[in-house]
Protein backbone atom coordinates (compact mmCIF):
# COMPACT_ATOMS: atom_id res chain seq x y z
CA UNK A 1 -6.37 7.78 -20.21
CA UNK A 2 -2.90 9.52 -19.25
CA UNK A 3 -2.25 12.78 -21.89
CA UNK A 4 1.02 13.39 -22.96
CA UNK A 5 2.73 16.51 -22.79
CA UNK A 6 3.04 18.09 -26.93
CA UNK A 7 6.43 19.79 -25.99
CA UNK A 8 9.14 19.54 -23.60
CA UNK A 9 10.30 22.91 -23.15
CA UNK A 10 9.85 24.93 -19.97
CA UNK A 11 11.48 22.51 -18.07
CA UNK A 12 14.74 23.17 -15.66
CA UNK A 13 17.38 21.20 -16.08
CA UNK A 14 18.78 18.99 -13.46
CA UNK A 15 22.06 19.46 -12.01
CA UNK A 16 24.98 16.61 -11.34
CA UNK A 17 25.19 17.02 -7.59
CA UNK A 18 21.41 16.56 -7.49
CA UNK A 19 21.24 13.22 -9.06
CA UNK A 20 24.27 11.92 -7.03
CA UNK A 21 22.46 12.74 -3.80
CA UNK A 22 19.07 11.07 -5.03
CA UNK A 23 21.29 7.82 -6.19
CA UNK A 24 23.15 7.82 -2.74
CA UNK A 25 19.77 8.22 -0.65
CA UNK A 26 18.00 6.13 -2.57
CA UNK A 27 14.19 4.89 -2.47
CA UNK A 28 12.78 6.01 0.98
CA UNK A 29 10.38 3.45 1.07
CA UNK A 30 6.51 -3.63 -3.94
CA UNK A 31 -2.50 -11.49 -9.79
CA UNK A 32 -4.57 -8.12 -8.38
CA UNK A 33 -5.10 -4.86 -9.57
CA UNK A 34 -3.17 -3.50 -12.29
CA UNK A 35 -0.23 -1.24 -10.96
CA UNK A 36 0.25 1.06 -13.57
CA UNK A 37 -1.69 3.60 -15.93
CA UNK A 38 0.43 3.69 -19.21
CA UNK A 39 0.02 6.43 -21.97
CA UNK A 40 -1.94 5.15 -24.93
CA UNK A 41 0.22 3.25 -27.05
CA UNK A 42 3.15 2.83 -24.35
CA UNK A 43 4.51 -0.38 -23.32
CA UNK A 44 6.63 -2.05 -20.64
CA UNK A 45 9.75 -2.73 -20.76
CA UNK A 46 11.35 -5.98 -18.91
CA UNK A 47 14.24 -7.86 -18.81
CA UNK A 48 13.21 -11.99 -18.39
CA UNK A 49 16.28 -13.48 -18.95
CA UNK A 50 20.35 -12.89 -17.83
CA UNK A 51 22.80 -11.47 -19.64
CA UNK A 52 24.33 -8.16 -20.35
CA UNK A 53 21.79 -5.22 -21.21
CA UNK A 54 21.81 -1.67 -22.52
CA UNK A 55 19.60 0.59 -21.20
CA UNK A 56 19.06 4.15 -22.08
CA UNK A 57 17.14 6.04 -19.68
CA UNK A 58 15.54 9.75 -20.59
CA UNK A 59 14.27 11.99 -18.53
CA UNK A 60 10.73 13.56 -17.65
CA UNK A 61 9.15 16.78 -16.67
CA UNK A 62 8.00 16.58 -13.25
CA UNK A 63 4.73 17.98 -12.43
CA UNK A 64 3.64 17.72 -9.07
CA UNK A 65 4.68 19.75 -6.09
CA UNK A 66 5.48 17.42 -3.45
CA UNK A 67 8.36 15.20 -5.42
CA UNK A 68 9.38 12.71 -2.80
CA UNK A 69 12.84 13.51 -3.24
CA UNK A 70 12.35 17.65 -3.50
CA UNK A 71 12.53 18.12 -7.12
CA UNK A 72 11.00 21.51 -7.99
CA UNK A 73 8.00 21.58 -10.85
CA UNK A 74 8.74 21.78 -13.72
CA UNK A 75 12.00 20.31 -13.77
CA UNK A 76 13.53 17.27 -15.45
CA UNK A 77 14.38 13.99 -13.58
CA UNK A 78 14.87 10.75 -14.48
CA UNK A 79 12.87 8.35 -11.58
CA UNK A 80 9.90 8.13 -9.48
CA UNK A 81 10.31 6.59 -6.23
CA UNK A 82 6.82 4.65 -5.12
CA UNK A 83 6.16 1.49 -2.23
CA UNK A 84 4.31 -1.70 -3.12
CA UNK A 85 2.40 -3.64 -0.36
CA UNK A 86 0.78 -7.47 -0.81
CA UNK A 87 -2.01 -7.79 0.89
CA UNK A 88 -2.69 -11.25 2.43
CA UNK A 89 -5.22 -11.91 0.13
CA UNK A 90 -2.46 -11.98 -2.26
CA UNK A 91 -1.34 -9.93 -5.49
CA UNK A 92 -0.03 -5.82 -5.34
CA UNK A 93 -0.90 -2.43 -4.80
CA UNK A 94 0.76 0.77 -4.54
CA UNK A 95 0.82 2.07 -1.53
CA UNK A 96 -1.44 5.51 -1.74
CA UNK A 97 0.88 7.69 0.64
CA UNK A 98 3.73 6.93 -1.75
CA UNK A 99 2.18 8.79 -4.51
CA UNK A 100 0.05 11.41 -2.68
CA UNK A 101 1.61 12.60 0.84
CA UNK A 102 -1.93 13.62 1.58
CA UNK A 103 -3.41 10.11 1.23
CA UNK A 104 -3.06 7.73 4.71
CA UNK A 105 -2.17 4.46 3.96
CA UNK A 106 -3.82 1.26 6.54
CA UNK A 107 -0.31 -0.92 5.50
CA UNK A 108 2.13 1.50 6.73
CA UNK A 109 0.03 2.76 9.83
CA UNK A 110 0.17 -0.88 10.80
CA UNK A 111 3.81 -1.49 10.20
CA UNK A 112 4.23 1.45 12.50
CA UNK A 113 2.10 0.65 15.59
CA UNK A 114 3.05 -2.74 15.45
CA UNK A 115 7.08 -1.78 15.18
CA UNK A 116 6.55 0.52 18.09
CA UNK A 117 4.96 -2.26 20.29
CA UNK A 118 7.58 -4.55 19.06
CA UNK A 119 10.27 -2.18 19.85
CA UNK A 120 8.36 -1.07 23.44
CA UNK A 121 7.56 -4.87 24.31
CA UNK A 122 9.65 -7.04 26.51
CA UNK A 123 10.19 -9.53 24.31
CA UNK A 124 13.36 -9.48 22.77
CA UNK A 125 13.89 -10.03 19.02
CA UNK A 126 16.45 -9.86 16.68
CA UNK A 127 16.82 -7.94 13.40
CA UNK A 128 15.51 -10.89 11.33
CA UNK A 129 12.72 -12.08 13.80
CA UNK A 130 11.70 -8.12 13.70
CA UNK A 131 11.40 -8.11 10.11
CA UNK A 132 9.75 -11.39 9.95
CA UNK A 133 7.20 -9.77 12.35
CA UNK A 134 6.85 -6.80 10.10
CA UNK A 135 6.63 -8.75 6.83
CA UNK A 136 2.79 -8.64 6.76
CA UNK A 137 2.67 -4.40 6.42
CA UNK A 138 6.26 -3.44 5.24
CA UNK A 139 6.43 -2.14 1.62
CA UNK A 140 9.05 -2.55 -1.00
CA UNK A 141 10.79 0.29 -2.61
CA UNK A 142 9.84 0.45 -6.36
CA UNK A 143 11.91 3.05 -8.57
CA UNK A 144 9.77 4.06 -12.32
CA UNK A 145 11.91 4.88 -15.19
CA UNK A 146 11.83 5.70 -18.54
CA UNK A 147 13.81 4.24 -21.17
CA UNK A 148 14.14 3.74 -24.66
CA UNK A 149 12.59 0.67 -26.77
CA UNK A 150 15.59 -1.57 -27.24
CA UNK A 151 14.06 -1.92 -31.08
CA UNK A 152 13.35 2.06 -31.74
CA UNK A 153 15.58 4.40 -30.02
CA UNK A 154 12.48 7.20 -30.80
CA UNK A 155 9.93 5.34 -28.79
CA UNK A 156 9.60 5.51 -25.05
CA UNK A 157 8.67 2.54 -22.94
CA UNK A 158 7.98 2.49 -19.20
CA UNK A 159 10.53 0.90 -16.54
CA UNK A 160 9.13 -0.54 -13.40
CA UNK A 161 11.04 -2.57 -11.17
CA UNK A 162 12.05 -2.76 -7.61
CA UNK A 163 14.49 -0.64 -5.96
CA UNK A 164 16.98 -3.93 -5.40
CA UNK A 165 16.77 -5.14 -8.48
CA UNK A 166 18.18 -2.55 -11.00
CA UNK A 167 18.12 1.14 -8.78
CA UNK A 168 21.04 -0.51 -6.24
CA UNK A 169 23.24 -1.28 -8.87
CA UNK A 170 22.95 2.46 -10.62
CA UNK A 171 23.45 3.40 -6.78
CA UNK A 172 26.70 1.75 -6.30
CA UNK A 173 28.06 2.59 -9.44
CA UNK A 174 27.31 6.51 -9.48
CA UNK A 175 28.83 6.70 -5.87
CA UNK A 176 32.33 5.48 -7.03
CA UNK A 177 34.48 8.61 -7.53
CA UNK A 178 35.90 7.63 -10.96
CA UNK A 179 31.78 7.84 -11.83
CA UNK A 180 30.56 11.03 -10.65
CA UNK A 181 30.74 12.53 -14.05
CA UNK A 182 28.44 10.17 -15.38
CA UNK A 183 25.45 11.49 -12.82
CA UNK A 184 23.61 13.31 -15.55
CA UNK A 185 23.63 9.85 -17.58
CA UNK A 186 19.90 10.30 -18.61
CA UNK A 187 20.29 13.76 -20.06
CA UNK A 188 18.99 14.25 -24.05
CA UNK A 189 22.05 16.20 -24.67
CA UNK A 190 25.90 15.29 -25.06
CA UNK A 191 25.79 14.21 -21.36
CA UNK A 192 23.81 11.48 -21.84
CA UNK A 193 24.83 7.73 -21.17
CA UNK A 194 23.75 4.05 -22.24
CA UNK A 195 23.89 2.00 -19.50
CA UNK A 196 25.49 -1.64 -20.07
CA UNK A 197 24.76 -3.87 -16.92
CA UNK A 198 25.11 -7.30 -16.19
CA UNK A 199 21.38 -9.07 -15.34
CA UNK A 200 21.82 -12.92 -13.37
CA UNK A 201 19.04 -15.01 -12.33
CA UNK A 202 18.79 -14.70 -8.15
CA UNK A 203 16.18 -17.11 -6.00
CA UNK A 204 14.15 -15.52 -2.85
CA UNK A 205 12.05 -18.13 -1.11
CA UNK A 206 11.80 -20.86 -4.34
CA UNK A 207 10.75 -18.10 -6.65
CA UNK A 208 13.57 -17.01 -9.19
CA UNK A 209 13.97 -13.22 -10.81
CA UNK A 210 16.45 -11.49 -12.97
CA UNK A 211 18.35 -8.77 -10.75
CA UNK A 212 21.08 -6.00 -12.22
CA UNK A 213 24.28 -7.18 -10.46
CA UNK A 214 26.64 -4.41 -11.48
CA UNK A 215 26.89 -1.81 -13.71
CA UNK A 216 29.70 -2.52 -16.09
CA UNK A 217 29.90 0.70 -17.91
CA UNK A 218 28.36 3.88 -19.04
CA UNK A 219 29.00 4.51 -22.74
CA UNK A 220 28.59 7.90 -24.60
CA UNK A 221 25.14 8.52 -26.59
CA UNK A 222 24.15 10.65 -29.60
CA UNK A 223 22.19 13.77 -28.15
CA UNK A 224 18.02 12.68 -28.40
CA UNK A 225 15.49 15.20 -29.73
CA UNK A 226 13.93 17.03 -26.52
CA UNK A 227 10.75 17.23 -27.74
CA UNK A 228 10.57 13.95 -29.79
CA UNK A 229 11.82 11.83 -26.81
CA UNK A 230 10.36 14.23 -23.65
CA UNK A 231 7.19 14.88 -25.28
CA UNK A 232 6.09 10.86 -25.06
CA UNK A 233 6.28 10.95 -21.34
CA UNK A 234 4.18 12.40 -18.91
CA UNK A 235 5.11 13.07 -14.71
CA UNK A 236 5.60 9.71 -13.80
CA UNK A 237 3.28 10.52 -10.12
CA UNK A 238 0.43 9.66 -12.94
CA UNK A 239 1.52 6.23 -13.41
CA UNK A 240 0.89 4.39 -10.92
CA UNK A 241 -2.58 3.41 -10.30
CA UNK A 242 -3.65 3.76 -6.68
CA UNK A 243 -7.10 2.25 -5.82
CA UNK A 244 -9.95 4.51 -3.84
CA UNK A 245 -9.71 4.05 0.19
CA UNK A 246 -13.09 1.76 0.29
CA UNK A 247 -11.49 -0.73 -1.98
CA UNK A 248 -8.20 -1.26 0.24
CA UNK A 249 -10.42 -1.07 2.99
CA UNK A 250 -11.81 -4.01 1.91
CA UNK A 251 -8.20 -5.52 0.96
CA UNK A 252 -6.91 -4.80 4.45
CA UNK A 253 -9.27 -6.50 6.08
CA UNK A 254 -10.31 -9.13 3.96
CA UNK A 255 -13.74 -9.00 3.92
CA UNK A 256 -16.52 -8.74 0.91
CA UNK A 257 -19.08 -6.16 0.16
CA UNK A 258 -21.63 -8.51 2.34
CA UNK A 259 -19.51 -8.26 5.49
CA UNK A 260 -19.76 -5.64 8.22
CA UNK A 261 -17.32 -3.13 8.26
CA UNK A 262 -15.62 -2.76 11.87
CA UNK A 263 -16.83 -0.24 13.87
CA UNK A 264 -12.95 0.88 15.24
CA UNK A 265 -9.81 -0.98 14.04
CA UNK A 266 -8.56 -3.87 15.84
CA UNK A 267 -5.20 -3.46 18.10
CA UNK A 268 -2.34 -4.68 16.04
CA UNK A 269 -0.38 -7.07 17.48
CA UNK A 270 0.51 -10.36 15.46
CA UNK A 271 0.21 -9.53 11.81
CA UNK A 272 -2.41 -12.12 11.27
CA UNK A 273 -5.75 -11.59 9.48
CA UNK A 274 -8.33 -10.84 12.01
CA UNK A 275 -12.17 -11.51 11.66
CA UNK A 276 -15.10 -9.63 12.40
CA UNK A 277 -18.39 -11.05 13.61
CA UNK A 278 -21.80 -9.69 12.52
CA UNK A 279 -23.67 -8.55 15.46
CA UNK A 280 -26.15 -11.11 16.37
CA UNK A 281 -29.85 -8.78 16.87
CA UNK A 282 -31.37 -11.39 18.98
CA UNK A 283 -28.67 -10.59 21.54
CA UNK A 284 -28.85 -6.67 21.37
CA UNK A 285 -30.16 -4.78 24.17
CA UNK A 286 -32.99 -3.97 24.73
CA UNK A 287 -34.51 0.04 24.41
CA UNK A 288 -35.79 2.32 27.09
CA UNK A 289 -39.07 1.94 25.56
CA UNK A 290 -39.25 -1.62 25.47
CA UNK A 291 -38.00 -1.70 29.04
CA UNK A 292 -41.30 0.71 29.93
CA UNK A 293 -43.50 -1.56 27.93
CA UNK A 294 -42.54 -4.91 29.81
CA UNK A 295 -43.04 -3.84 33.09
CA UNK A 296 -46.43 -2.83 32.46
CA UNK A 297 -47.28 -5.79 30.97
CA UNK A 298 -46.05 -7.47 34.04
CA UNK A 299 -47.95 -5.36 36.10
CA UNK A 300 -51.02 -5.83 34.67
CA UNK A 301 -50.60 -9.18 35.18
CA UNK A 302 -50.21 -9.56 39.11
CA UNK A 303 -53.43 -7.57 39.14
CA UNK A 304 -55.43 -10.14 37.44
CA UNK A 305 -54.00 -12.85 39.10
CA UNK A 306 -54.37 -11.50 42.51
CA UNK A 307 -58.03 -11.05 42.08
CA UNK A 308 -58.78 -14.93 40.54
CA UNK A 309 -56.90 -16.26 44.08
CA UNK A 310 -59.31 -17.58 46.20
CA UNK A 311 -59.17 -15.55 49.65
CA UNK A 312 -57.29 -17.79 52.61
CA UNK A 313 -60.71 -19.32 55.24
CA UNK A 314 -61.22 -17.11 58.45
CA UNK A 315 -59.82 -19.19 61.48
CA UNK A 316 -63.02 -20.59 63.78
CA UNK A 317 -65.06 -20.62 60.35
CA UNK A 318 -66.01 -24.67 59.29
CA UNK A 319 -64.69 -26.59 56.66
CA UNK A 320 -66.64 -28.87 54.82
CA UNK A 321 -65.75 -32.62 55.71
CA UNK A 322 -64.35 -31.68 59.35
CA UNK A 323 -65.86 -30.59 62.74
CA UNK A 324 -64.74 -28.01 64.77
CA UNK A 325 -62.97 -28.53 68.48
CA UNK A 326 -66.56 -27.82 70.36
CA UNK A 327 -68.24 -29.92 68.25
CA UNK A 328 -66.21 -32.37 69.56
């Protein structure tokens, strides 16, 4: 279970120019697993149908040291930037070098080595057909927020969605000049800002989701209680739930407890799900030992049948049932 911090004080505040930069760089990076740890007693937030929606995001103390986008500990922010891969086995997971720079992920070292042959190959592809290629291991860019329950403005929900459908919209709307005042728009103080967007219903490959179109305006807030608001969140880095490296072993290469793992991975080179054979141990090799063991065997066997051969007759000695020449 994810604690909660009691308090919210200690932590820096963030500064305009900061936020603008994040917004303008953007996420640097989408059945199953579960993806995310909530705090006992939070929920999800989610918008399912269009319309115009105000959101009113609040910030969080951030409590790891490598923050993918440089955000000193103990300091307040308002997102956490993670990737999401689907396996071809189907459903999510978080990609484990998105949350922990230590971790090595087996999606995104195969996006790599296959974009480098790609790119090094002599076949000649264009940006789509070199996407299309790199469908199989890319991740998408997932942005976690935290906002405030539509139905009680003292009770802190959790905001997951991908970076295209809600964090490009914030993007192009904090980059306009006119908006730069508006950067510290999740601030619990007078600086803070409901966001009112416009949510339509968009179609990718025959399945249909609600994206934020454009953010229509950024409306002035009464200051939140630090400590009320702040003290219901914890660093979002906890969130996310990233499965141990045996069980996305077992994702990446599709194969069940029963199977044999590979000895060395397979060269990457189409993107399709590759099988691996059990060893057969009738056809292994055979050891020194056994090697030493069969030859004497086979030795001891010319012996005994060289001494049951009959020997070969003397010539000028008589055969039964024929005379010799001076007989004749």
């Amino acid at each position: 279970m994810v604690k909660v911090r009691d308090k919210s004080s200690g932590f820096r505040r963030p500064s305009a120019g900061a936020v603008r930069k994040s917004i303008k760089d953007g996420p640097k990076g989408g059945g199953g697993p579960p993806l995310f740890n909530l705090p006992d007693g939070m929920g999800q937030f989610e918008i399912k149908k269009p319309g115009i929606f105000k959101l009113n995001l609040v910030p969080y103390g951030v409590m790891e040291r490598n923050h993918p986008e440089r955000v000193q500990r103990k300091s307040l922010w308002y997102r956490r930037m993670i990737r999401v891969h689907r396996p071809a086995g189907g459903g999510s997971i978080v990609c484990p070098s998105s949350v922990d720079s230590m971790r090595k992920c087996l999606w995104c070292k195969a996006f790599f080595k296959l974009k480098k042959e790609l790119e090094e190959g002599n076949e000649e592809l264009n940006a789509e057909e070199m996407r299309e290629r790199l469908k199989p291991f890319s991740g998408q860019p997932w942005d976690l927020f935290y906002v405030l329950d539509p139905k009680d403005n003292e009770t802190v929900m959790l905001y997951a969605t991908s970076y295209g459908k809600f964090g490009k919209a914030l993007k192009n709307y904090i980059e306009l000049p006119q908006n730069k005042k508006h950067a510290l728009f999740f601030e619990t103080n007078k600086d803070g800002r409901t966001i009112k967007g416009q949510f339509n219903e968009k179609t990718f490959q025959k399945s249909k989701f609600i994206e934020c179109t454009a953010i229509l305006a950024m409306l002035p807030r009464e200051p939140l209680n630090d400590d009320k608001i702040i003290g219901q969140t914890v660093c979002l880095s906890k969130i996310p739930n990233v499965l141990d490296d045996e069980t996305l072993k077992k994702m990446f290469y599709q194969t069940d407890e029963d199977d044999s793992k590979p000895d060395s991975e397979e060269k990457v080179s189409t993107g399709k799900k590759k099988k691996f054979k059990k060893k057969d141990k009738s056809m292994a090799k055979p050891k020194k030992s056994d090697k030493k063991k069969s030859s004497k065997v086979e030795k001891k066997s010319t012996k005994k049948v060289k001494k049951a051969a009959k020997p070969e007759p003397k010539k000028g000695t008589k055969k039964k049932g024929k005379k010799s020449d001076e007989e004749e």
